[in-house]
Each structure stands twice: as C-alpha cells, then as structure tokens.
C-alpha atoms as a PDB file:
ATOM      1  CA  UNK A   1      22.127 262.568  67.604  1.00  0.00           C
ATOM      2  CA  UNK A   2      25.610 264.347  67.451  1.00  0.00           C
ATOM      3  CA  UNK A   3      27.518 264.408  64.312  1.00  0.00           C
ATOM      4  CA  UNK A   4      30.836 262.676  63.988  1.00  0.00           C
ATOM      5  CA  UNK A   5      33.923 264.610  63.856  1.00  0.00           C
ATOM      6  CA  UNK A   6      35.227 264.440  60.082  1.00  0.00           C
ATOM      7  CA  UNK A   7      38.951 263.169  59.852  1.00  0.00           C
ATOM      8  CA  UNK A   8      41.397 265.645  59.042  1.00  0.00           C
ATOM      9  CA  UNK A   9      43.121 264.642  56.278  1.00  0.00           C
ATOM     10  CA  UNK A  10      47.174 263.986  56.530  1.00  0.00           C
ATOM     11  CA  UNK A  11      47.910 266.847  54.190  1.00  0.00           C
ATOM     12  CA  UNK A  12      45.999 269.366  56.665  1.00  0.00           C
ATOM     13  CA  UNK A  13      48.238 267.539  59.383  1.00  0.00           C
ATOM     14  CA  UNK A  14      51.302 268.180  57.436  1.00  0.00           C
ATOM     15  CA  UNK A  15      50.705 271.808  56.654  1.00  0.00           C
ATOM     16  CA  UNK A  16      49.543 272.291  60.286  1.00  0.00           C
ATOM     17  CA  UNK A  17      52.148 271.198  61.557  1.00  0.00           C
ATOM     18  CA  UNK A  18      54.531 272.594  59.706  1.00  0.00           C
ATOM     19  CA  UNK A  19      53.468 276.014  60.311  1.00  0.00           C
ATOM     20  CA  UNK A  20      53.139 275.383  63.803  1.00  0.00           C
ATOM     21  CA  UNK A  21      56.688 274.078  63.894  1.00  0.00           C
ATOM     22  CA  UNK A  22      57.756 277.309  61.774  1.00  0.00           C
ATOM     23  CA  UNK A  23      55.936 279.643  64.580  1.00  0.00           C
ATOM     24  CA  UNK A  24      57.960 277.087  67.332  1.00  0.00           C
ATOM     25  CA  UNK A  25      61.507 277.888  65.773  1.00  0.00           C
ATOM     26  CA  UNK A  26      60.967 281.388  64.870  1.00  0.00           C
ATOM     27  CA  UNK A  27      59.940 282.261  68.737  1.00  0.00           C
ATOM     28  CA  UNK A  28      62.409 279.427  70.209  1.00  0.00           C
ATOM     29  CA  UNK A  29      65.562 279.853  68.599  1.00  0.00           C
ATOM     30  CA  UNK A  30      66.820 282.903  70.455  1.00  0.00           C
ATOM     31  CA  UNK A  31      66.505 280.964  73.493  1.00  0.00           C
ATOM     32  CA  UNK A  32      68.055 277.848  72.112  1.00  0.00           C
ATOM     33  CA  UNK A  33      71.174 279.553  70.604  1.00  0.00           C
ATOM     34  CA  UNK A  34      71.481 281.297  74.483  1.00  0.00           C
ATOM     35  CA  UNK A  35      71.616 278.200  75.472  1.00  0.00           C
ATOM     36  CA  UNK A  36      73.908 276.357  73.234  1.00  0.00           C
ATOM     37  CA  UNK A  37      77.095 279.402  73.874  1.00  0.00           C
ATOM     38  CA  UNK A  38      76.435 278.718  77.587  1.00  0.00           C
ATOM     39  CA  UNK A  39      76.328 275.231  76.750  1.00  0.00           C
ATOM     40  CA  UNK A  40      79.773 275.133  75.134  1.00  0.00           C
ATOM     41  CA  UNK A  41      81.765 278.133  76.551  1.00  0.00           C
ATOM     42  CA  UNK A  42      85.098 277.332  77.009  1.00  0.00           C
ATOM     43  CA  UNK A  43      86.104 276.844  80.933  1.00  0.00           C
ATOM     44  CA  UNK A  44      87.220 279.928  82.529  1.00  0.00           C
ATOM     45  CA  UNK A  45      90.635 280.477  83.605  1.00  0.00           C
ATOM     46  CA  UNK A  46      91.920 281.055  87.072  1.00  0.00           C
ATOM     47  CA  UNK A  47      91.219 284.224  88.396  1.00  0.00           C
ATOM     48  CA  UNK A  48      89.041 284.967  85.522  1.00  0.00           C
ATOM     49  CA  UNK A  49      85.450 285.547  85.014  1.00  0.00           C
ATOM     50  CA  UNK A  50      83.270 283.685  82.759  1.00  0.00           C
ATOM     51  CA  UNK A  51      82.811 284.267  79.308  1.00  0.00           C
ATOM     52  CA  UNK A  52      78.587 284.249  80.012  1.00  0.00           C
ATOM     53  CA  UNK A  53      77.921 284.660  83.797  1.00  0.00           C
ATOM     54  CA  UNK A  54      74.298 283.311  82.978  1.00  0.00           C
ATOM     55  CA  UNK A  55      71.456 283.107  80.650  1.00  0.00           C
ATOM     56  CA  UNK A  56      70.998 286.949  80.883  1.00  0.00           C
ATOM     57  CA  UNK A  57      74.074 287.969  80.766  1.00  0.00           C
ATOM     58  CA  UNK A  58      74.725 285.914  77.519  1.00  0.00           C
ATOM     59  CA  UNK A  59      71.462 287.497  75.830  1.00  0.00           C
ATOM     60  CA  UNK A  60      72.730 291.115  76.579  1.00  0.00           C
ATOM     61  CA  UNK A  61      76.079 290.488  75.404  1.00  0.00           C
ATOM     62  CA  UNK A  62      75.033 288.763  72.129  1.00  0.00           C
ATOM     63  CA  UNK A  63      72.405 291.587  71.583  1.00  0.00           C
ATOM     64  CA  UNK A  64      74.791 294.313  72.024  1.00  0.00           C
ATOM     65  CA  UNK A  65      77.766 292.186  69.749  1.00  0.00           C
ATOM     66  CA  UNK A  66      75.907 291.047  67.216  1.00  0.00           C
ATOM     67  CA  UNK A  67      72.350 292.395  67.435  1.00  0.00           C
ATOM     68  CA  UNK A  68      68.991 290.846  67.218  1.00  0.00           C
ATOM     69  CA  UNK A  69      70.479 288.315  63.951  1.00  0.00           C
ATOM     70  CA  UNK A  70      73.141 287.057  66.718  1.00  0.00           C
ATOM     71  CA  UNK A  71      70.171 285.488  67.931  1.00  0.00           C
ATOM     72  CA  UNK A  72      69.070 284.054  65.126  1.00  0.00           C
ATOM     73  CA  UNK A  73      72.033 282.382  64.064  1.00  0.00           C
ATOM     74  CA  UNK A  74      71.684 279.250  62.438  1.00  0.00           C
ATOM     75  CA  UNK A  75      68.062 279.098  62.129  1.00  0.00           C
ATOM     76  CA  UNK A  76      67.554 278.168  58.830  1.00  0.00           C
ATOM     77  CA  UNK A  77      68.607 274.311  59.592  1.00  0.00           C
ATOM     78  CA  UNK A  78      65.595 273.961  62.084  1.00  0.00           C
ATOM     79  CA  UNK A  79      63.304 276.258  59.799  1.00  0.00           C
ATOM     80  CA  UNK A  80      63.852 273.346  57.037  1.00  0.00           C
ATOM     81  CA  UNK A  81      63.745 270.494  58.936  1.00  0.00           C
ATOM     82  CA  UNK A  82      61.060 271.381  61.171  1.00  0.00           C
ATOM     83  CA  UNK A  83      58.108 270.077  58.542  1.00  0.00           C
ATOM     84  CA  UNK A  84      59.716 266.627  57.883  1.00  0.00           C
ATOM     85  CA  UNK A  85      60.399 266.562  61.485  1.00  0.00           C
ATOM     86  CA  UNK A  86      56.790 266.996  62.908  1.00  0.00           C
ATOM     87  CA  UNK A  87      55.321 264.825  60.127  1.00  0.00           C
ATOM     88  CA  UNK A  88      57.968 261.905  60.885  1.00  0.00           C
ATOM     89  CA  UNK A  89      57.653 262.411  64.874  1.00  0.00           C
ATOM     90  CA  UNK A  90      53.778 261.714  64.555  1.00  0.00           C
ATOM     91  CA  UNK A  91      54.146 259.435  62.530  1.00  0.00           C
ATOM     92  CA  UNK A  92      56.680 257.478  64.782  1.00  0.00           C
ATOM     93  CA  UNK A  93      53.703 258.151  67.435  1.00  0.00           C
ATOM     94  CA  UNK A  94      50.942 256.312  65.705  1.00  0.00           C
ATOM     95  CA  UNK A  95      52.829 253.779  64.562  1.00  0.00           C
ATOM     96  CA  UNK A  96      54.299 252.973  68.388  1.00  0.00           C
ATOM     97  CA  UNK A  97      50.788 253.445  69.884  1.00  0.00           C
ATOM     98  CA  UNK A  98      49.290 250.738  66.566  1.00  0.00           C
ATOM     99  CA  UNK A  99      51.928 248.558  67.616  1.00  0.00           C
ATOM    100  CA  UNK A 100      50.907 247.746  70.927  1.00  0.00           C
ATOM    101  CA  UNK A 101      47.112 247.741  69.998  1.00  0.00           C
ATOM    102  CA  UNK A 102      45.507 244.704  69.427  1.00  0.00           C
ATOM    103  CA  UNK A 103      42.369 246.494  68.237  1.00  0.00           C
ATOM    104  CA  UNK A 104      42.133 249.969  67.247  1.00  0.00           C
ATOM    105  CA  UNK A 105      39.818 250.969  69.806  1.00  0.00           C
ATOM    106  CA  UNK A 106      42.113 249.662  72.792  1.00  0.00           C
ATOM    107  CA  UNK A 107      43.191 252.703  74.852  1.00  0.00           C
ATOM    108  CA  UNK A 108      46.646 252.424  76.173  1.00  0.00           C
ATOM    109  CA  UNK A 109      48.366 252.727  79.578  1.00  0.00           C
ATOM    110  CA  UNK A 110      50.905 255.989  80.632  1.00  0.00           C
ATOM    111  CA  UNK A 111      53.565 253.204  79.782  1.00  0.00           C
ATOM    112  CA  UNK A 112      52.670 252.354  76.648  1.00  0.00           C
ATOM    113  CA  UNK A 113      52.079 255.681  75.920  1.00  0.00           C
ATOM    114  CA  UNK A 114      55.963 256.407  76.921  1.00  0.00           C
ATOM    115  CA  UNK A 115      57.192 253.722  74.783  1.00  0.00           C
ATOM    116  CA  UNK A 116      55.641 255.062  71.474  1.00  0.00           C
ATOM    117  CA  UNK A 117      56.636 258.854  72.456  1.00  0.00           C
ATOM    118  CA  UNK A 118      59.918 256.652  72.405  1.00  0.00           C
ATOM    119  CA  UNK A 119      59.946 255.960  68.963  1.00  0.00           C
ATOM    120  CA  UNK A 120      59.087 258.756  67.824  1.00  0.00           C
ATOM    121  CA  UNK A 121      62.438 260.252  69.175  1.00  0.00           C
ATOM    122  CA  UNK A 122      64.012 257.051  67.306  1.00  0.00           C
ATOM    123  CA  UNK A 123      62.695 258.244  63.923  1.00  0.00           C
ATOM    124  CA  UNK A 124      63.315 261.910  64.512  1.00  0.00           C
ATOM    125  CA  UNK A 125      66.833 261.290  64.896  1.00  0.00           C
ATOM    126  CA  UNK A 126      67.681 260.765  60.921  1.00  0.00           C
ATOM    127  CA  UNK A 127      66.437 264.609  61.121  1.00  0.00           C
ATOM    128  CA  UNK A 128      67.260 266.356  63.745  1.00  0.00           C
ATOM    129  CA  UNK A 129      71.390 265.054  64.299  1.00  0.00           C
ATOM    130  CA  UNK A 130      72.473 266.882  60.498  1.00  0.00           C
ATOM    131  CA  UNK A 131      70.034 269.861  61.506  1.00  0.00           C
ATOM    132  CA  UNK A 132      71.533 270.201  65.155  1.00  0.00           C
ATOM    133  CA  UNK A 133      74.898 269.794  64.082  1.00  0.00           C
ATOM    134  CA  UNK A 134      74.602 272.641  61.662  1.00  0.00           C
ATOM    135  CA  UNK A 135      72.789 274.398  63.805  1.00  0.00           C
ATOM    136  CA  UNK A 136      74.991 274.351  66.820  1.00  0.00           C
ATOM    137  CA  UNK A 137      77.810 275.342  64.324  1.00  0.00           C
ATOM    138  CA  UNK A 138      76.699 278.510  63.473  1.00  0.00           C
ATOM    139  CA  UNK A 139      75.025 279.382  66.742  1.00  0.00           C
ATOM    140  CA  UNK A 140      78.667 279.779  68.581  1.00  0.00           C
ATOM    141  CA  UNK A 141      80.595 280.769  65.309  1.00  0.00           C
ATOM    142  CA  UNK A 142      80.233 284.902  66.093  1.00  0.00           C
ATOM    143  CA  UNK A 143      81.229 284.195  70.085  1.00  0.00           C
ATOM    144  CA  UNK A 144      84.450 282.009  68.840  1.00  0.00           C
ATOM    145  CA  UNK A 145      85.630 285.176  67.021  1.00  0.00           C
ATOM    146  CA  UNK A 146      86.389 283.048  63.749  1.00  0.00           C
ATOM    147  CA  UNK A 147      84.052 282.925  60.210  1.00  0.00           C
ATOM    148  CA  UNK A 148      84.290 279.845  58.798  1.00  0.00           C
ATOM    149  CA  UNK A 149      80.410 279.398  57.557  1.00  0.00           C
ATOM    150  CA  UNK A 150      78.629 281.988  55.509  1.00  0.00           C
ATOM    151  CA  UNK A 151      75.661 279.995  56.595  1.00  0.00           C
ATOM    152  CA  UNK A 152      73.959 276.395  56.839  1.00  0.00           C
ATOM    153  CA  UNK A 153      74.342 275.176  53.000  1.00  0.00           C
ATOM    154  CA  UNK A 154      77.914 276.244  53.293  1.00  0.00           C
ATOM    155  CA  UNK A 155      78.752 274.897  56.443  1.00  0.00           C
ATOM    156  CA  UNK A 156      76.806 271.345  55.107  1.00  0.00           C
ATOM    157  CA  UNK A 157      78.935 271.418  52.166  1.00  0.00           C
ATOM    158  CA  UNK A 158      81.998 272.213  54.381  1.00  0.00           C
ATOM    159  CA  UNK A 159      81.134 269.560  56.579  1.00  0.00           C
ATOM    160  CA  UNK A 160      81.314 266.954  53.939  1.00  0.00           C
ATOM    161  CA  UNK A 161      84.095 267.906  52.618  1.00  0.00           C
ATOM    162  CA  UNK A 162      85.973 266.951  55.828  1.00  0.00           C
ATOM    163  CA  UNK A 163      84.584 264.260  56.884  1.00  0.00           C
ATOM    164  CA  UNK A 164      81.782 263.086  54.547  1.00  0.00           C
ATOM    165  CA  UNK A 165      78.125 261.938  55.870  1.00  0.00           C
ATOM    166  CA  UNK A 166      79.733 261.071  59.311  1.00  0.00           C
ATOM    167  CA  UNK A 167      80.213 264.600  59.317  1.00  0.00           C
ATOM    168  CA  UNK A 168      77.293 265.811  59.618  1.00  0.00           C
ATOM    169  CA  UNK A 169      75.697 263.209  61.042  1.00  0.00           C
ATOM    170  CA  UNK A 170      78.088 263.225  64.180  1.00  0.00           C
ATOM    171  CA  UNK A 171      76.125 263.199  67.489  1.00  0.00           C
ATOM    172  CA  UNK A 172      73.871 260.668  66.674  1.00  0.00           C
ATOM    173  CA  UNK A 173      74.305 258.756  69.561  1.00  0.00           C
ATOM    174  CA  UNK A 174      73.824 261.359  71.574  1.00  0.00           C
ATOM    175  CA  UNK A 175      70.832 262.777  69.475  1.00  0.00           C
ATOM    176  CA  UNK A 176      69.130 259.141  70.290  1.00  0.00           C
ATOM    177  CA  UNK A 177      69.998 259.634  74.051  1.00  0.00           C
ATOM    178  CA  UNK A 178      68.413 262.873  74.413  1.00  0.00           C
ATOM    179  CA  UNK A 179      65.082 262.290  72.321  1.00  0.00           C
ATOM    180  CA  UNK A 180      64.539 258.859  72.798  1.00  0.00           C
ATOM    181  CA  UNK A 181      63.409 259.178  76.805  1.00  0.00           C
ATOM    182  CA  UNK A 182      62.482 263.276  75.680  1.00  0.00           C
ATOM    183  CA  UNK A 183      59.569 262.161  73.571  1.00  0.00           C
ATOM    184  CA  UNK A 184      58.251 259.186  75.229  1.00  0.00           C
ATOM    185  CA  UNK A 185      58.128 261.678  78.180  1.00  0.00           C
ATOM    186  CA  UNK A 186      56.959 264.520  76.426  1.00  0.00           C
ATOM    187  CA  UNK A 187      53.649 262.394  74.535  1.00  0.00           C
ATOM    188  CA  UNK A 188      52.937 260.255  78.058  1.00  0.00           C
ATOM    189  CA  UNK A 189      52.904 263.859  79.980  1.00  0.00           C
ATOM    190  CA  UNK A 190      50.864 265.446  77.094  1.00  0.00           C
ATOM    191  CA  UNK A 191      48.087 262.339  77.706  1.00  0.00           C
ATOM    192  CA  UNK A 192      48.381 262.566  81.687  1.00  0.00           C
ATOM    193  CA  UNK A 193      47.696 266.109  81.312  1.00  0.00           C
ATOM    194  CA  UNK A 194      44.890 266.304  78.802  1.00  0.00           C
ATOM    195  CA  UNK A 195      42.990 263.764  80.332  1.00  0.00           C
ATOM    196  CA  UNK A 196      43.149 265.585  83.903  1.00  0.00           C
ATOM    197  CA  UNK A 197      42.550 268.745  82.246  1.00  0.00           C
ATOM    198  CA  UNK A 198      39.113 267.085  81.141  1.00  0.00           C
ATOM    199  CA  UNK A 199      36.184 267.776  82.739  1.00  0.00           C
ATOM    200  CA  UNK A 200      33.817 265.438  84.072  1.00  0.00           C
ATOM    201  CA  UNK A 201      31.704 264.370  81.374  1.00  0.00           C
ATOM    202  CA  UNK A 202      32.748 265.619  79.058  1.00  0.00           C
ATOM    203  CA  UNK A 203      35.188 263.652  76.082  1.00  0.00           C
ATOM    204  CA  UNK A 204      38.876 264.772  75.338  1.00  0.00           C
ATOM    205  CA  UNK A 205      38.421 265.872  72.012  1.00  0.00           C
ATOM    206  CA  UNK A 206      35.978 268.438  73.283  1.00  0.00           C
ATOM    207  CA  UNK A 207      39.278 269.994  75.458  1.00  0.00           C
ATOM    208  CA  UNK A 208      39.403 273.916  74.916  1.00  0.00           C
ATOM    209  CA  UNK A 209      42.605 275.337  73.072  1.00  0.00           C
ATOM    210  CA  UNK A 210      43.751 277.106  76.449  1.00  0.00           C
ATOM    211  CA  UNK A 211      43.504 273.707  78.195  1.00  0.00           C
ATOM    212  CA  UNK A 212      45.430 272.158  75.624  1.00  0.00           C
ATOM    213  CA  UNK A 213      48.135 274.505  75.819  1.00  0.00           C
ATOM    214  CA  UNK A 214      48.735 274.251  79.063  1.00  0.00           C
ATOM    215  CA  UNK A 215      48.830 270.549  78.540  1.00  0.00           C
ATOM    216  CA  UNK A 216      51.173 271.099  75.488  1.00  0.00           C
ATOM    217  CA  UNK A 217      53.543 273.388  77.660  1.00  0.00           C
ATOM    218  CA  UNK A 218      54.247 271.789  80.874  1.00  0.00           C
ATOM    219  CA  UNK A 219      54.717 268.924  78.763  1.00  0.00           C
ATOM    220  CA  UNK A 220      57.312 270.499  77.377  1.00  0.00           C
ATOM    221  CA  UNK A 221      58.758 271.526  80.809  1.00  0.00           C
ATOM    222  CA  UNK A 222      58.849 267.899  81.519  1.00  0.00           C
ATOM    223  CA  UNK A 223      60.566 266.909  78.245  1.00  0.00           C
ATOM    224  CA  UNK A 224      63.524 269.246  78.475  1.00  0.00           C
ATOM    225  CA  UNK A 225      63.641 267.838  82.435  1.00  0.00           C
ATOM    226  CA  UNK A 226      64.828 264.936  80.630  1.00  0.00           C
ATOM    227  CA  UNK A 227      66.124 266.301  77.574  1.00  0.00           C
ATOM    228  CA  UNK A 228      68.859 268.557  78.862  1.00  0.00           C
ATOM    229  CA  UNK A 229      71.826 266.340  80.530  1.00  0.00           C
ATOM    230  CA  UNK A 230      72.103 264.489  76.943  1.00  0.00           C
ATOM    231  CA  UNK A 231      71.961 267.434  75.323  1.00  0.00           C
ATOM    232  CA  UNK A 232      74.543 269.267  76.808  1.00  0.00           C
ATOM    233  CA  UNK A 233      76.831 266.328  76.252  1.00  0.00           C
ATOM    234  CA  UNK A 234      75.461 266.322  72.273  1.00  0.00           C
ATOM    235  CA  UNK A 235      75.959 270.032  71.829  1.00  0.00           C
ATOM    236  CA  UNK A 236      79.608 270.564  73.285  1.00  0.00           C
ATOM    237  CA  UNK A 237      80.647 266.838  71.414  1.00  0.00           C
ATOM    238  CA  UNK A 238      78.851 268.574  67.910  1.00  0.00           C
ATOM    239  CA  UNK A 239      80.943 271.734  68.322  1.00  0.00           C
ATOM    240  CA  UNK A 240      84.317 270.026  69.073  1.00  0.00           C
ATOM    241  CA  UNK A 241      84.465 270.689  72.603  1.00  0.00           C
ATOM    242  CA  UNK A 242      83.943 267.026  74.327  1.00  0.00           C
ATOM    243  CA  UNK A 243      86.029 265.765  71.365  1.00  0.00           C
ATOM    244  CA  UNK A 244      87.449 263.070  73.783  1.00  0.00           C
ATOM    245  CA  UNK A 245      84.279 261.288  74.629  1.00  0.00           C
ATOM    246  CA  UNK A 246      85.013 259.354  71.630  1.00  0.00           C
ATOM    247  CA  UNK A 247      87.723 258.599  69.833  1.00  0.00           C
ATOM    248  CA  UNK A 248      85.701 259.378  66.116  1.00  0.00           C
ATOM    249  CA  UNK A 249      82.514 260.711  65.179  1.00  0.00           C
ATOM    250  CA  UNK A 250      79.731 259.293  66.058  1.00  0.00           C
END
C-alpha cells in the first residue's frame, strides 16, 4: 500500500514560487531589456546604420556603455511583482480548470486546458501592465541619452503625476493581447508535454525534475511563439513610440 502524497500547503506554494520567480527575473532580465531597445529603436535613417544591428550587437554595446547594471535596468518592477504575479497566475489556473469541472476528479481536454491558461493571463494583467510599463521605461532610458527616472518608485510617482492611474496602467489592452493566448498556450503545452514525457506506467506526479524542465522550457518556447507580435506592439506603445495606435492611453 503506497502512501498518499501530503498537500503542499498554499503558503509553501507562495514562497516557492516566489523564489522561483525571483531566480526567473534575476537570470531573464538581461535578455528581456536586449530585447525591449531592439524592440523600440527608433527607425534608421537613410543611408544610415542601425542603432542595434541585432541581439548581439545590442548586448555588446550596452555592456561596454553602461556595464553589466545597463542590463539590469529596471528590474526592480518585475523583482516586486513577480510573487503576486505567480500566486495570482495559478490561481487564475485552478480556478479556469474548476470552472469547467463538473467533478473534481474530471480530467480535462488540451482545449480546456488552453482556456484556463487563458485566464490566468486575464488576471495577471492587473500586475504585470504597471510593472511592464515601468519596466520598459527604464530599460531604454540610458540608450535615449536622457535621465528622467532615478529608478522605478520615481518613475511610478512621475508617472502619476502626468497622467494619473491611466498612466501607469497604459498598455493594458495590449498586456491582455499578449498574455491572454501566451498563457493558455503556455499551461496547454506544459500538460501536452508532461504527459508525453511520462513513461508508461508510471503516473505524472512521479515525472523527474529534468523531465519537467524540459516540459517547463519548450513550453516557454511556445508561449513567447505567441507572445511576441503583441508584445512588440505593447512595448513600443508603453515607451511612446506607437503613440498613434491610439488616440489616449489605454
């Protein structure tokens, strides 16, 4: 007779996954602020180059401008929000999967599995639109050659100042494009995988860590597949540079 698995109780979760999300941003966000400049450099003009011929070329320049902090820039918006972020984003999950289960043992289809990675992107959006928006800020302050945060409290503040909450909040709709389809993508993927990644015979919450990280990180591959058109669009509108698409913030 085996022994059942104890539940892990939601403070564990919250602390787990709150360092985990710390670890994520601390070894992400170089990569993330690369791509935000190349996101939103300015056109080039005729005849001349580039400002960032690619994703190398923009971390070699940064490092030798502004260091190993130039990559850093505006981390400490993510590094806050990543704990309430994780928490709400599973809970959004559970609550999307309970929906559509009549009983708690029913086990649902890749569909229904999308829909509830879906809103978990719908709840994560109260979070992660201020936090971007900050974010993004500060990330292509140094390359714009102007100093107008001394970091993410000030530029908050600052961003209140001119424009109140729909300051900070602007991008929203664009935030909700990009996670929306992102997550349900990311958690139906994450399933697929995990249950292929099973071996005969054996359950899925016996899966070995290494299995589960590969499950975890072509997941990923497959949510930024989706993720990245939107977020273009959301990262040039939060910086001011699609300030046409429309006519106020959104």
């Amino acid at each position: 007779m085996t022994d059942e698995a104890k539940p892990i109780s939601p403070l564990k979760n919250l602390l787990a996954g709150g360092f985990g999300g710390v670890c994520l941003v601390f070894v992400g966000h170089p990569l993330d602020t690369v791509k935000v400049r190349l996101q939103t450099q300015p056109p080039s003009l005729p005849g001349q180059p580039p400002m960032y011929s690619g994703t190398f070329d923009c971390f070699r320049k940064t490092l030798v401008r502004e260091g190993i902090t130039g990559l850093y820039r505006g981390m400490a918006a993510p590094i806050i929000g990543v704990t309430p972020m994780f928490a709400v984003c599973f809970f959004g999950f559970g609550l999307g999967k309970k929906l559509q289960q009549k009983h708690p043992e029913d086990v649902l289809s890749y569909p229904q599995l999308f829909a509830a990675g879906m809103l978990s992107g719908v709840f994560t959006t109260g979070i992660m639109t201020p936090g971007e928006r900050i974010k993004c800020l500060l990330q292509i302050q140094a390359s714009s050659g102007e100093t107008k945060y001394t970091g993410a409290l000030d530029c908050a503040k600052k961003l209140y100042q001119e424009a109140g909450i729909r300051g900070i909040y602007k991008g929203t709709v664009l935030t909700l494009m990009r996670d929306v389809p992102a997550s349900g993508m990311y958690f139906m993927t994450y399933e697929w995988l995990k249950n292929i990644l099973t071996p005969e015979g054996k359950s899925v919450s016996e899966l070995s860590v290494p299995r589960i990280l590969v499950a975890g990180g072509i997941a990923g591959i497959f949510n930024w597949a989706v993720a990245i058109p939107p977020d273009v669009l959301k990262s040039r509108f939060q910086t001011g540079e699609l300030c046409c698409l429309w006519p106020g913030p959104r």
